[in-house]
C-alpha atoms as a PDB file:
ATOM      1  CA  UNK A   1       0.370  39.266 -14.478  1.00  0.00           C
ATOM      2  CA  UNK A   2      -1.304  38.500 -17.559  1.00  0.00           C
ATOM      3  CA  UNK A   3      -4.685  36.176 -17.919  1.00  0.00           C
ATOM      4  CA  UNK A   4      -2.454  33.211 -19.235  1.00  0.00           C
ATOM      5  CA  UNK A   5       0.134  33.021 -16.669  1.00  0.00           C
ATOM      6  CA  UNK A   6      -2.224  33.228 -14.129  1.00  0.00           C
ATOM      7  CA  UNK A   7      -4.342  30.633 -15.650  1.00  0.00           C
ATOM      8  CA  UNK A   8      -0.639  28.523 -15.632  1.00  0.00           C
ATOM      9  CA  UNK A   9      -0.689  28.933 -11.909  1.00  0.00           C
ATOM     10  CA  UNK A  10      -4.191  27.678 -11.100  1.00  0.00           C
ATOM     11  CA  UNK A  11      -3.882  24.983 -12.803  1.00  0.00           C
ATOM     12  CA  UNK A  12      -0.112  23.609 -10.983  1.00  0.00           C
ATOM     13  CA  UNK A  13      -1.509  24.082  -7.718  1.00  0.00           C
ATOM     14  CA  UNK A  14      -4.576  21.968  -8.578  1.00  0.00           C
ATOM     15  CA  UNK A  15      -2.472  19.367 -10.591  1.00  0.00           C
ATOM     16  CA  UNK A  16       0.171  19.727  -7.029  1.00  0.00           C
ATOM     17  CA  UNK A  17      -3.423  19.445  -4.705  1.00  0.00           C
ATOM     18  CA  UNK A  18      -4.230  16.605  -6.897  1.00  0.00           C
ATOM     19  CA  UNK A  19      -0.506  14.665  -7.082  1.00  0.00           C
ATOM     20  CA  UNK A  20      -0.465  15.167  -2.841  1.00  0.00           C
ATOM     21  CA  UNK A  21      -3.501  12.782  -2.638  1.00  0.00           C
ATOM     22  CA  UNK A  22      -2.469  10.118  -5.382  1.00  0.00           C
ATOM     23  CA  UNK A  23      -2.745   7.046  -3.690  1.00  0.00           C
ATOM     24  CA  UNK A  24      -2.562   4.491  -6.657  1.00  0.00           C
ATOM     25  CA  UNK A  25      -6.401   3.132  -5.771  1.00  0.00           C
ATOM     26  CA  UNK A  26      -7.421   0.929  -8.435  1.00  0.00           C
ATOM     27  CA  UNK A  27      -4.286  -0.151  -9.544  1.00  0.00           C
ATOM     28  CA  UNK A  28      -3.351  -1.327  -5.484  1.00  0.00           C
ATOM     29  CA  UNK A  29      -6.814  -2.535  -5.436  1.00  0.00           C
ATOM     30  CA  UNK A  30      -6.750  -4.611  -8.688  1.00  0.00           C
ATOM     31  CA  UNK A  31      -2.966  -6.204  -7.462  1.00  0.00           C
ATOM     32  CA  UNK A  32      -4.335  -6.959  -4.126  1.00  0.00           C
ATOM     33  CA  UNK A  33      -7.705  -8.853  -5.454  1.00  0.00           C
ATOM     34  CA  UNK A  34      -5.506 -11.039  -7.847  1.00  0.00           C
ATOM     35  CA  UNK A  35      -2.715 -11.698  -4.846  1.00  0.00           C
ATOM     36  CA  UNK A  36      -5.543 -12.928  -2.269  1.00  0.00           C
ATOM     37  CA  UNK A  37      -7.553 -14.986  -5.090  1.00  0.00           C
ATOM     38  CA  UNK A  38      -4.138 -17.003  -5.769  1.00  0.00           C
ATOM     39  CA  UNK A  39      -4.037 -19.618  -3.064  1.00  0.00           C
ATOM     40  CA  UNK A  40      -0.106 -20.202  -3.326  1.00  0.00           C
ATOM     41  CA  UNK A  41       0.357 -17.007  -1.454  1.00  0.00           C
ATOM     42  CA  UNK A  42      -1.917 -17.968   1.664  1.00  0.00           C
ATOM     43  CA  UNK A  43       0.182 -19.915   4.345  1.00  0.00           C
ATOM     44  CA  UNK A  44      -0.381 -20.162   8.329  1.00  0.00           C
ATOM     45  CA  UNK A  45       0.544 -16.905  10.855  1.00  0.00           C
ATOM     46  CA  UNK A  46       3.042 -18.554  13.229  1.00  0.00           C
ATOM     47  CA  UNK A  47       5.092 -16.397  15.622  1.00  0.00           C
ATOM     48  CA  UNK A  48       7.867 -19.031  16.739  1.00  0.00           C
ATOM     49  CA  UNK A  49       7.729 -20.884  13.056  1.00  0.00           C
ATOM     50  CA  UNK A  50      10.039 -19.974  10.632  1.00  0.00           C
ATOM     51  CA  UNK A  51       8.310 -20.164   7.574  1.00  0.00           C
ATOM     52  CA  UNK A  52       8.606 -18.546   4.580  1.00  0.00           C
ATOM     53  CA  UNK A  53       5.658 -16.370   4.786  1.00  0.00           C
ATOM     54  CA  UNK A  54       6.090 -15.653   8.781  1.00  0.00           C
ATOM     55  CA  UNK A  55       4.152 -13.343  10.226  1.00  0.00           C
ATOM     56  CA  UNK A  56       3.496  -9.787   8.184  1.00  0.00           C
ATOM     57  CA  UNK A  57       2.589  -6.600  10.085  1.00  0.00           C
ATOM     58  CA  UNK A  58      -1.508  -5.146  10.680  1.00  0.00           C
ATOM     59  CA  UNK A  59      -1.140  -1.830  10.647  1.00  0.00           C
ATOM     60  CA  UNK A  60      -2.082   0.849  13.060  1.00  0.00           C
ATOM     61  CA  UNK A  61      -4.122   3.905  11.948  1.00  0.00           C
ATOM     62  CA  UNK A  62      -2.391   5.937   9.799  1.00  0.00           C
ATOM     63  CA  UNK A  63       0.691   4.063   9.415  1.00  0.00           C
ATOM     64  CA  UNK A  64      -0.700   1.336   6.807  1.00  0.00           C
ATOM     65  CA  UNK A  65       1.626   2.353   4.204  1.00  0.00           C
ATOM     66  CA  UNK A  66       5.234   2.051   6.025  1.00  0.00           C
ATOM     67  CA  UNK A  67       3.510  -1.132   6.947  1.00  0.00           C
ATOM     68  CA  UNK A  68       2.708  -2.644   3.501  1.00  0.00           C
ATOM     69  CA  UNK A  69       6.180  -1.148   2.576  1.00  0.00           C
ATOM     70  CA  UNK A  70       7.635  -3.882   4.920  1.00  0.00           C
ATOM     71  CA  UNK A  71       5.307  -6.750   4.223  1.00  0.00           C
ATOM     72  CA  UNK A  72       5.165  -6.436   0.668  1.00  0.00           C
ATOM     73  CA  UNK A  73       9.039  -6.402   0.890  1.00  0.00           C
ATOM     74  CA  UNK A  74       9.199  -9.212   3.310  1.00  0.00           C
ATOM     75  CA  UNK A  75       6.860 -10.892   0.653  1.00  0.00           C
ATOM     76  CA  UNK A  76       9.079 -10.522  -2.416  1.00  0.00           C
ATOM     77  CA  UNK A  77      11.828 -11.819  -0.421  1.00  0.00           C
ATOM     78  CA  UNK A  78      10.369 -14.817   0.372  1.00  0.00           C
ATOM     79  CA  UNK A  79       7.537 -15.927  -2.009  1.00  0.00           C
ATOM     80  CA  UNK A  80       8.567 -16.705  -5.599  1.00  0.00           C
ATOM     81  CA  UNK A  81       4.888 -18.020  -7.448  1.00  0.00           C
ATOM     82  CA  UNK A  82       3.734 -14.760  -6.912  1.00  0.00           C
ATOM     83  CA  UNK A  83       6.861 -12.646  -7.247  1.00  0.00           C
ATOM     84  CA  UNK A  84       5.974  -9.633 -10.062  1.00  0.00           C
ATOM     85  CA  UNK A  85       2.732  -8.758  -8.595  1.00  0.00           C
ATOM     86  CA  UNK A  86       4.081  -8.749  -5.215  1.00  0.00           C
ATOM     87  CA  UNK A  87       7.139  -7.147  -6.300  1.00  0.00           C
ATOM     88  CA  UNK A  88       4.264  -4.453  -8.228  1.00  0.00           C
ATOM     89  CA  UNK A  89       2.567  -3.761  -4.681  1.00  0.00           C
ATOM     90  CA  UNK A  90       5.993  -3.356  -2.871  1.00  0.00           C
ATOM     91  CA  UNK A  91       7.381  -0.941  -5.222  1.00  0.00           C
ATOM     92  CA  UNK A  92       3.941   1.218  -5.373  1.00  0.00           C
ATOM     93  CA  UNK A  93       3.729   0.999  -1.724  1.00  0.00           C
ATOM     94  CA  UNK A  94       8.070   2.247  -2.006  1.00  0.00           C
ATOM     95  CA  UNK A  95       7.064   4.879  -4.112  1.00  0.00           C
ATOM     96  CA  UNK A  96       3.870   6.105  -2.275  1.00  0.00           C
ATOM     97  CA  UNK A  97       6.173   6.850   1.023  1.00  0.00           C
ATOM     98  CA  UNK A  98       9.551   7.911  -0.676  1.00  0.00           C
ATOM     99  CA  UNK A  99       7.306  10.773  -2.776  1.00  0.00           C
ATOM    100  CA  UNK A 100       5.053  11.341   0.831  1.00  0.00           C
ATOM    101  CA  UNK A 101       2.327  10.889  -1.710  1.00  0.00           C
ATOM    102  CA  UNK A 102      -1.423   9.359  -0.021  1.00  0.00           C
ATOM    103  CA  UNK A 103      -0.754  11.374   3.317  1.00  0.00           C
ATOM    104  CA  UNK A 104      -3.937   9.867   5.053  1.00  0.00           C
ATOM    105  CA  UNK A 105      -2.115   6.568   5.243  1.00  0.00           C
ATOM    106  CA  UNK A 106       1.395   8.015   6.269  1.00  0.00           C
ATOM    107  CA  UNK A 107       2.211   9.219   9.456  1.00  0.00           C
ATOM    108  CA  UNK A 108       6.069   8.476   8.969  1.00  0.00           C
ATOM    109  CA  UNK A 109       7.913   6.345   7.749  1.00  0.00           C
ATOM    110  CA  UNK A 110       7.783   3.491  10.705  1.00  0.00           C
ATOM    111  CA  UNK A 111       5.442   0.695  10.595  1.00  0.00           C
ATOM    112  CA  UNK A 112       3.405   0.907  13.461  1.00  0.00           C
ATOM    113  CA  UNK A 113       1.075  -2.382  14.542  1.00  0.00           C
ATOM    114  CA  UNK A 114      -0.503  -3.890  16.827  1.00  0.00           C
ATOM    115  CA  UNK A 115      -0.895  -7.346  15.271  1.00  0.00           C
ATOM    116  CA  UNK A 116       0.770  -9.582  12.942  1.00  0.00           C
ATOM    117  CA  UNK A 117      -1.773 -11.906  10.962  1.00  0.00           C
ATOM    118  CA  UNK A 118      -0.803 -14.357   7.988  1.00  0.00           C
ATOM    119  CA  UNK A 119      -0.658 -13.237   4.285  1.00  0.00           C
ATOM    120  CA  UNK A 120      -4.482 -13.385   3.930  1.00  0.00           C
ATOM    121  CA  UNK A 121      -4.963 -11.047   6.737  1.00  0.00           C
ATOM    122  CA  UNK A 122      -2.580  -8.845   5.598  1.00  0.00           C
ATOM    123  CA  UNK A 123      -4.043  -8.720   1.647  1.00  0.00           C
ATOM    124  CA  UNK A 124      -7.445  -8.005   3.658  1.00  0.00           C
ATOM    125  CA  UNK A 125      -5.956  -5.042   5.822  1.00  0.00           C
ATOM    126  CA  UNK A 126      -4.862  -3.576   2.194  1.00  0.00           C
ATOM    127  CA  UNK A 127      -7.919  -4.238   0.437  1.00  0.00           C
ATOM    128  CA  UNK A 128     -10.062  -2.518   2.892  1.00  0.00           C
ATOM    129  CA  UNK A 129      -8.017   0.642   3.425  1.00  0.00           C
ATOM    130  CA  UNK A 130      -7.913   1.206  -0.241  1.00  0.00           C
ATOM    131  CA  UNK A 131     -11.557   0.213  -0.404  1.00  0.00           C
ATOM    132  CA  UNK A 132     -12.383   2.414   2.305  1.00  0.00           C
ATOM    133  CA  UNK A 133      -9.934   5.507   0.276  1.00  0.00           C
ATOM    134  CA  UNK A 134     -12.153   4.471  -3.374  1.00  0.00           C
ATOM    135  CA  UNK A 135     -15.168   4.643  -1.550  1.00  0.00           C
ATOM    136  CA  UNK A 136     -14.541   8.280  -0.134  1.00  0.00           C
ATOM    137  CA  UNK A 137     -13.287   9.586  -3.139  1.00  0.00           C
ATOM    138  CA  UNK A 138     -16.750   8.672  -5.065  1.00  0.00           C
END
């Protein structure tokens, strides 16, 4: 094995090492912020209501991002001022899971919760995981 092949093969496991832990940070981050600043998108947690917003799943511990999967999706379905940034967060969120890529916040592809809360909560429950991921990675 010469010096340049191995060199090849360092550097793919780091790039794989680096890929496994991708959890979109900033960009989620910088989505969320805008979503929770926009006012339209903040509506009342009722269980028995049927509104348009409805109640969106708080994750448990390690299964935040089959949970923003779902609420982001329920939130595209049903929310149209807001639609492409929404629609931004689901499909990250989709492709995070499908590619098992940010394994801290999937343990399977089930959301798990405890809680439902109303769209603010839910923006907050994002913000702060990802916060909590940006701050560890500094």
């Amino acid at each position: 094995m010469n010096a340049s092949m191995l060199s090849y093969i360092l550097f793919s496991c780091l790039l794989l090492s680096v890929q496994a832990e991708y959890c979109a940070v900033r960009e989620i981050i910088r989505y969320t912020q805008r979503l929770r600043d926009n006012s339209s998108v903040s509506c009342p947690c009722r269980q028995t209501a049927i509104s348009s917003c409805s109640c969106l799943p708080i994750p448990e511990r390690g299964h935040e991002l089959a949970c923003f999967v779902d609420g982001t999706k329920h939130l595209v379905e049903n929310n149209e001022s807001s639609k492409p940034v929404i629609e931004r967060l689901y499909l990250t969120f989709q492709a995070l899971l499908d590619r098992e890529l940010c394994k801290r916040l999937a343990r399977g592809n089930q959301c798990q919760y405890e809680t439902k809360g109303n769209v603010t909560e839910f923006l907050e429950k994002i913000l702060t995981t990802y916060q909590e991921i940006d701050k560890f990675k500094s």
